[in-house]
C-alpha atoms as a PDB file:
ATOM      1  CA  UNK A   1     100.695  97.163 131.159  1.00  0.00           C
ATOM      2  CA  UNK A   2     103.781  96.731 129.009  1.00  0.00           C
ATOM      3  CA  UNK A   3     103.688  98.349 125.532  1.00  0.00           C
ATOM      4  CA  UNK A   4     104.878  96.640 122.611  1.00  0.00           C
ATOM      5  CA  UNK A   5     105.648  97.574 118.981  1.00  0.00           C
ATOM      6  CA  UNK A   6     104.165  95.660 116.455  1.00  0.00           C
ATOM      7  CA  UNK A   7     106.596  95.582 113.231  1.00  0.00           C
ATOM      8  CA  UNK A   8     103.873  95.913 110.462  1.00  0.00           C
ATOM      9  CA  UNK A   9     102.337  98.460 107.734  1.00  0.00           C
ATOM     10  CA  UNK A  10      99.607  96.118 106.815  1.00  0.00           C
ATOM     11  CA  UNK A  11      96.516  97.581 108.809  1.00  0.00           C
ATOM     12  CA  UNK A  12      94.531  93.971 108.047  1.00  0.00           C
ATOM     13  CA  UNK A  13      97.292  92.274 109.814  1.00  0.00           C
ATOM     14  CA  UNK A  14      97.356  94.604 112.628  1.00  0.00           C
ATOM     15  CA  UNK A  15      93.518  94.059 113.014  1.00  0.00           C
ATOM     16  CA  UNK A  16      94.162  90.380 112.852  1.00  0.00           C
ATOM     17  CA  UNK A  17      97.360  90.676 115.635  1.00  0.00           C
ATOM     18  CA  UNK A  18      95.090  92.494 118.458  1.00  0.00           C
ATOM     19  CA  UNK A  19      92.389  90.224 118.026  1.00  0.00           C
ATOM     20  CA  UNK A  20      94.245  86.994 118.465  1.00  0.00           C
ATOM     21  CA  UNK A  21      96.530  88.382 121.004  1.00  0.00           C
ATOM     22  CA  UNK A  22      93.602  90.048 123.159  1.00  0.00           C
ATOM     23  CA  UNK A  23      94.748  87.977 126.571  1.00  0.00           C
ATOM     24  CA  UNK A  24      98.044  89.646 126.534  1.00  0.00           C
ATOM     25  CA  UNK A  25      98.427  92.285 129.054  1.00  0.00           C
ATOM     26  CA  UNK A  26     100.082  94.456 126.690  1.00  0.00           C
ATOM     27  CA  UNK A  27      99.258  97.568 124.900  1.00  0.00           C
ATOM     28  CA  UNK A  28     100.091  96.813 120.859  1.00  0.00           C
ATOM     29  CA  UNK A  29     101.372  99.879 119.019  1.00  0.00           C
ATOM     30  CA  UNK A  30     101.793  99.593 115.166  1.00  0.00           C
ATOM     31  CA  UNK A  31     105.034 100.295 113.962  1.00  0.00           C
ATOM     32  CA  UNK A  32     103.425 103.893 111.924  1.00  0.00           C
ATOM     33  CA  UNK A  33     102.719 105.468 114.606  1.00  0.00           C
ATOM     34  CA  UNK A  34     106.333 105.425 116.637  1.00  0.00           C
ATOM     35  CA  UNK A  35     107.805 106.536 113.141  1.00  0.00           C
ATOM     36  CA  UNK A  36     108.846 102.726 112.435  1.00  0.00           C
ATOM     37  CA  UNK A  37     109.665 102.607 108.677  1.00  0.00           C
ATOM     38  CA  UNK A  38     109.667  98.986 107.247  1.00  0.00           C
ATOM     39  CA  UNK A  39     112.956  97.699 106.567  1.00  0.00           C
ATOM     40  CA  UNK A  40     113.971  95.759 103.885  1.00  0.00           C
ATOM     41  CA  UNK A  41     113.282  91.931 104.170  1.00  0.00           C
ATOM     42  CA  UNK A  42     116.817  90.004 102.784  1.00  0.00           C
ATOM     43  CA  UNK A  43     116.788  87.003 105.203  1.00  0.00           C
ATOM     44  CA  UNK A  44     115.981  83.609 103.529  1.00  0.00           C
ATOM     45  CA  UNK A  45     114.045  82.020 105.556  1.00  0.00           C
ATOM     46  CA  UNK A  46     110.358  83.178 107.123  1.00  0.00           C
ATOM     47  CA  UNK A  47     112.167  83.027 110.593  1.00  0.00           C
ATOM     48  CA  UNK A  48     115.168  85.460 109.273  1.00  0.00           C
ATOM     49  CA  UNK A  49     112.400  87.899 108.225  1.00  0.00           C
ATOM     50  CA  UNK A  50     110.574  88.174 111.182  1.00  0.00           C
ATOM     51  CA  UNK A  51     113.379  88.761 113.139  1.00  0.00           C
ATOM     52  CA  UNK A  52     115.410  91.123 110.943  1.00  0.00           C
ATOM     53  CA  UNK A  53     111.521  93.281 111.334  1.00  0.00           C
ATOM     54  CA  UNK A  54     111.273  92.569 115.152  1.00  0.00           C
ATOM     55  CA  UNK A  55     115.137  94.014 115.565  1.00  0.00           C
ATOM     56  CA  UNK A  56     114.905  97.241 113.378  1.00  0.00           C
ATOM     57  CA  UNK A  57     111.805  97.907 115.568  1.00  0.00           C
ATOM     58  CA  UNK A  58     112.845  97.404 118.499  1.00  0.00           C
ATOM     59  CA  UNK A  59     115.931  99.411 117.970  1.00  0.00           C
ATOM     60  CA  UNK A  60     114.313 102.289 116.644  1.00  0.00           C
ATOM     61  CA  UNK A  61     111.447 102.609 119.310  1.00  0.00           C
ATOM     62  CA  UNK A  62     113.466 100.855 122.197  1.00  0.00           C
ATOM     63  CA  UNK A  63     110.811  98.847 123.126  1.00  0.00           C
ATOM     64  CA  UNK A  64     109.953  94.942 122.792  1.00  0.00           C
ATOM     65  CA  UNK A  65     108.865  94.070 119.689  1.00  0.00           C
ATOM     66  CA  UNK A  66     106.380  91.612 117.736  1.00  0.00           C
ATOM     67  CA  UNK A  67     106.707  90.864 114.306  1.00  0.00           C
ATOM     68  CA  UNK A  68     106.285  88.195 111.917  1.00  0.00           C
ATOM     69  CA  UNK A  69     106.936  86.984 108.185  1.00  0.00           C
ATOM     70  CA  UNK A  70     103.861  84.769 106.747  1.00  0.00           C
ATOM     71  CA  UNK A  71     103.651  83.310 103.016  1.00  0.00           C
ATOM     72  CA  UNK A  72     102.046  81.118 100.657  1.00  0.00           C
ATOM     73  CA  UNK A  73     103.902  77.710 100.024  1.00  0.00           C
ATOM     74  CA  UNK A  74     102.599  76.005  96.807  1.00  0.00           C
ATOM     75  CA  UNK A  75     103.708  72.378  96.572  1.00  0.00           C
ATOM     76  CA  UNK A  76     104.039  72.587  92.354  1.00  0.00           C
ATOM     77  CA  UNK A  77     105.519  75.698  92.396  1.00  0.00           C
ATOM     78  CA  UNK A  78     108.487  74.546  94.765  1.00  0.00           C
ATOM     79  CA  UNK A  79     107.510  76.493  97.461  1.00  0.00           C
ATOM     80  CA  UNK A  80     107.166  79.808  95.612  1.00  0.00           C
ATOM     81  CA  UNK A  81     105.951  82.258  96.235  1.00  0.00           C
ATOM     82  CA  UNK A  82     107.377  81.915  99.915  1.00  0.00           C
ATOM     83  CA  UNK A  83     108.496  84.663 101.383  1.00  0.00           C
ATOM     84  CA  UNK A  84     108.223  86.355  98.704  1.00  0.00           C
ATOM     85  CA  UNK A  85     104.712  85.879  98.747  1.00  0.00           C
ATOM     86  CA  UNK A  86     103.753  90.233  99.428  1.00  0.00           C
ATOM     87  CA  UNK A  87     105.722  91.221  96.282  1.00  0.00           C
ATOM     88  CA  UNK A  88     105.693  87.861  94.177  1.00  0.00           C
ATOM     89  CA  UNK A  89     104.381  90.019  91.654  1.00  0.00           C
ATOM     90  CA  UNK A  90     107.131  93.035  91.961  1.00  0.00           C
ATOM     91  CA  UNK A  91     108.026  95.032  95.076  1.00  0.00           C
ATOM     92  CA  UNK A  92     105.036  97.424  95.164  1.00  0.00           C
ATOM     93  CA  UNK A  93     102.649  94.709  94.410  1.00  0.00           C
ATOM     94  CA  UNK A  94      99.033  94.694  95.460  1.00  0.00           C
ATOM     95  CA  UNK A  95      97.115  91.917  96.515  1.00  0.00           C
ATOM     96  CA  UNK A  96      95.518  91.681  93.052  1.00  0.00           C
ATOM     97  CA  UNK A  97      99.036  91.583  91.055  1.00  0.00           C
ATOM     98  CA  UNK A  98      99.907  88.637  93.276  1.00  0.00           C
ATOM     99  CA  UNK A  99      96.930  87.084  92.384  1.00  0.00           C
ATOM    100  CA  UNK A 100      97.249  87.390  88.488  1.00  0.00           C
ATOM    101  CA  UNK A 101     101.157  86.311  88.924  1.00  0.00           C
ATOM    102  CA  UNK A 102     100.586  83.185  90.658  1.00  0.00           C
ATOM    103  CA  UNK A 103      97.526  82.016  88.506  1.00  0.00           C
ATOM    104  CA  UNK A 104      99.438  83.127  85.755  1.00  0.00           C
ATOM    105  CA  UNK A 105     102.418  80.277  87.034  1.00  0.00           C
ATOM    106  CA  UNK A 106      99.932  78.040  87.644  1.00  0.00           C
ATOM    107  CA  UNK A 107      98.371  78.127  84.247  1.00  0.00           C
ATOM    108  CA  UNK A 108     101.435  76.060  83.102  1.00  0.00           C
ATOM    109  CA  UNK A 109     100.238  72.807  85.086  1.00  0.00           C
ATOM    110  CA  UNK A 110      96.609  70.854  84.563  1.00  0.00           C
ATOM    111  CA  UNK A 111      94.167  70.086  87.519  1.00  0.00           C
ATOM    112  CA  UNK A 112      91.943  72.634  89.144  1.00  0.00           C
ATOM    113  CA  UNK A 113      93.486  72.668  92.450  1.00  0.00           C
ATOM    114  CA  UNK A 114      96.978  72.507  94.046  1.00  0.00           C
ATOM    115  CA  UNK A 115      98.225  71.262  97.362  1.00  0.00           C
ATOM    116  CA  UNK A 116      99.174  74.483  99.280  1.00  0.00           C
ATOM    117  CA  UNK A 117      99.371  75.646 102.750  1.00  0.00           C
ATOM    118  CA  UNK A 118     100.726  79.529 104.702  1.00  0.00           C
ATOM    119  CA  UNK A 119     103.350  79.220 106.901  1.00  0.00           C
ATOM    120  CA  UNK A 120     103.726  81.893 109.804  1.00  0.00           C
ATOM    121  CA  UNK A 121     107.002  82.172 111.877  1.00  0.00           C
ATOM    122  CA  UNK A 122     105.911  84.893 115.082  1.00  0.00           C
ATOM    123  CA  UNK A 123     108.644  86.901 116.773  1.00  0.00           C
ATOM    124  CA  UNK A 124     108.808  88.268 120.623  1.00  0.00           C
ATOM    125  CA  UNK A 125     112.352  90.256 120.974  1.00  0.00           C
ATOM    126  CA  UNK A 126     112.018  91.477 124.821  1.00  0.00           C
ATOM    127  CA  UNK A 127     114.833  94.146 123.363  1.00  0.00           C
ATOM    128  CA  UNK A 128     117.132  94.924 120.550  1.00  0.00           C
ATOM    129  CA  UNK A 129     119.694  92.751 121.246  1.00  0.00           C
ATOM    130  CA  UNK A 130     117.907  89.794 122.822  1.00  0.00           C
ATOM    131  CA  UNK A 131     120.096  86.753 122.341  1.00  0.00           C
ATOM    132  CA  UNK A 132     116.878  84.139 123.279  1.00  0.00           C
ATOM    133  CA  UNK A 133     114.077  85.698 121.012  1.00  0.00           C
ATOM    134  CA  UNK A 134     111.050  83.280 121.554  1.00  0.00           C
ATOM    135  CA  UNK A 135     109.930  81.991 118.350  1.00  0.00           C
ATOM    136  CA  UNK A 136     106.664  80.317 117.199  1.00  0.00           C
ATOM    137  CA  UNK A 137     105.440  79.010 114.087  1.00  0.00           C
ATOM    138  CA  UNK A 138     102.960  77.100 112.345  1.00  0.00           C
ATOM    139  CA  UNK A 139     100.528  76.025 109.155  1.00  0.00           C
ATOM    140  CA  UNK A 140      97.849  76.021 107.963  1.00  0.00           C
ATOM    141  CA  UNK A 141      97.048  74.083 104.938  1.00  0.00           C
ATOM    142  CA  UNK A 142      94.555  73.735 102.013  1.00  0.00           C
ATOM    143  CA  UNK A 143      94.845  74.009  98.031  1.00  0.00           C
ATOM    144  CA  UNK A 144      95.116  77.087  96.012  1.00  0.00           C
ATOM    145  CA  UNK A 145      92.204  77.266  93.425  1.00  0.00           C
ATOM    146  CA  UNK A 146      91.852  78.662  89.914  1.00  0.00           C
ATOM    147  CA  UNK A 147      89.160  81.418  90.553  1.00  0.00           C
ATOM    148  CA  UNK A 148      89.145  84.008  93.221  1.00  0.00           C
ATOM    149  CA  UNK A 149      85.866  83.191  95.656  1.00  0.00           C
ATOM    150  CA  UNK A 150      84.677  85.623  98.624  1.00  0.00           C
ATOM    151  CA  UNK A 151      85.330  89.235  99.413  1.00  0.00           C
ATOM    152  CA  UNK A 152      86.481  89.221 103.049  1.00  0.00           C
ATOM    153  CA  UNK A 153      90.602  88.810 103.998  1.00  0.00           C
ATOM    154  CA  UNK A 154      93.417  89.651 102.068  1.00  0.00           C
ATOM    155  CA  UNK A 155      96.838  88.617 100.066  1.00  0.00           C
ATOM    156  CA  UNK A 156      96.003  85.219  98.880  1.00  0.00           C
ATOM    157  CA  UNK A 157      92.919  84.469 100.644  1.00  0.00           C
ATOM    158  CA  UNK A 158      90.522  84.479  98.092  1.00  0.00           C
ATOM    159  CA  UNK A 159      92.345  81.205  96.455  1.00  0.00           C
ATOM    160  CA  UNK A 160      93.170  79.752  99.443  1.00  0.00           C
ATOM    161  CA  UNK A 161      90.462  76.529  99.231  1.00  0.00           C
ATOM    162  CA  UNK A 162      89.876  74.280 102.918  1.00  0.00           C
ATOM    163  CA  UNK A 163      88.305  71.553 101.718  1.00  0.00           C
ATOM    164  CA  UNK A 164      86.949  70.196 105.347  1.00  0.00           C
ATOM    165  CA  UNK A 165      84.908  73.959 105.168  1.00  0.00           C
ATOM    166  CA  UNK A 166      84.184  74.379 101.233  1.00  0.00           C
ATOM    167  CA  UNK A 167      85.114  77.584 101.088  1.00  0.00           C
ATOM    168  CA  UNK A 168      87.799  79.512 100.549  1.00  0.00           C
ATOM    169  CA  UNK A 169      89.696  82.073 103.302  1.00  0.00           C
ATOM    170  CA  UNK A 170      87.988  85.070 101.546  1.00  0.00           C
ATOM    171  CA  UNK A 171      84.718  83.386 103.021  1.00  0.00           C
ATOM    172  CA  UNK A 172      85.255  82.983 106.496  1.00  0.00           C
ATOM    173  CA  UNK A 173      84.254  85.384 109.177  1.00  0.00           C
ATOM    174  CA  UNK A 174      87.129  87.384 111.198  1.00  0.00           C
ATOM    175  CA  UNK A 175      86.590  85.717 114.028  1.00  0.00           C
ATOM    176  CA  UNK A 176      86.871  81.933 112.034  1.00  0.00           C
ATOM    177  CA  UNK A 177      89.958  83.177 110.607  1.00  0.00           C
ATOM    178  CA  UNK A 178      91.529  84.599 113.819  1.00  0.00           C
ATOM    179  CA  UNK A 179      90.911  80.712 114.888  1.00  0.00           C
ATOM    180  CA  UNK A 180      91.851  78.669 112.151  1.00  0.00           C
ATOM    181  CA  UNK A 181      95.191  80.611 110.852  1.00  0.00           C
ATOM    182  CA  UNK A 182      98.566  80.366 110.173  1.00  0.00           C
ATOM    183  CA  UNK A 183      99.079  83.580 112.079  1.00  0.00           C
ATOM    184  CA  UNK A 184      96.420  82.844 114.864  1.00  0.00           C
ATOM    185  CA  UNK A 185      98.363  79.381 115.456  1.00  0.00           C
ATOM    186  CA  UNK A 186     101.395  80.694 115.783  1.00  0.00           C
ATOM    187  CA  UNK A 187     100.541  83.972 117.413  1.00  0.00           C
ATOM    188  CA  UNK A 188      98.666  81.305 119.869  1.00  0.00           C
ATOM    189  CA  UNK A 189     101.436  79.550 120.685  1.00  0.00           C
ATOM    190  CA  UNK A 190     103.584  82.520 121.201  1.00  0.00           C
ATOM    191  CA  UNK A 191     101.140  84.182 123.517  1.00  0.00           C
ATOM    192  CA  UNK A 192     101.280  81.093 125.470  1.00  0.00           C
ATOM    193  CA  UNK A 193     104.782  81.423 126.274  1.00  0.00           C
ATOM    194  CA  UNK A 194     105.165  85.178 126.731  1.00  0.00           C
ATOM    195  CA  UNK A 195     102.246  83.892 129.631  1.00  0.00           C
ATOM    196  CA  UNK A 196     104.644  81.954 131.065  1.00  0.00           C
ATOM    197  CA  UNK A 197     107.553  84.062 131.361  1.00  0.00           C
END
């Protein structure tokens, strides 16, 4: 069974990683615990991101490495917060600052919702220097709302509206989420071609 490093600190997106990848034969190791700290995320792009994480990973564990960068893309807001999306509201942001900063920017515009959707771009790096990193990404798309509705997920979830399930993010189940996601679709498709490698 191969062991892999998984370049994150959030323990919610760890939980959500082994779930979604549990058909790889591979043994997932969060970054923590192979003294992985996080590195600073300068690229521009959500693809950039995940593979300036996957690299500093990889190099410091020598091992192949997952990582990803995910964010919130709100039409209105052109695009923001992006991938800024973790520390919209200042680098050591919580969940609930980003929350207040984006409603806050949204209080500026009428209507009660806003065409959104999360964008995930998932990294494999088979080693530090791997010139042919497989890359996968996808969306997942919906409407940000004004007011916060269920308890369950994290980052933006709670405003995160899906009309076709009339509820928000914050009210689906793990295993729903692991499904329907950004991360599970791209995650998904990049499980499907470390398969066939």
């Amino acid at each position: 069974m191969q062991t892999i490093v998984v370049a994150t600190a959030n323990p919610s997106k760890l939980g959500e990683l082994k779930a979604i990848l549990s058909d790889l034969d591979a043994q997932l190791l969060p970054q923590s615990e192979l003294g992985v700290r996080s590195v600073e995320e300068n690229g521009l792009s959500f693809v950039e991101n995940s593979l300036i994480k996957a690299r500093h990973a990889s190099a410091t564990t020598n091992l192949p490495a997952i990582a990803d960068d995910s964010g919130l893309v709100v039409e209105i807001l052109g695009g923001a917060p992006g991938i800024y999306s973790a520390r919209y509201a200042g680098k050591d942001a919580k969940d609930a600052d980003n929350l207040e900063r984006l409603l806050s920017e949204l209080a500026a515009y009428d209507g009660d919702k806003f065409d959104a959707y999360f964008h995930c771009a998932a990294t494999y790096l088979r080693h530090t220097h791997d010139p042919t990193p497989i890359i996968a990404e996808a969306d997942w798309h919906g409407y940000i709302i004004r007011k916060p509705r269920g308890k369950d997920g994290f980052g933006y979830d709670p405003l995160f509206y899906l009309p076709e399930l009339n509820c928000t993010a914050a009210q689906l189940s793990a295993a729903t989420k692991n499904r329907l996601s950004h991360r599970a679709l791209a995650f998904r498709k990049l499980c499907t071609q470390l398969q066939q490698m």
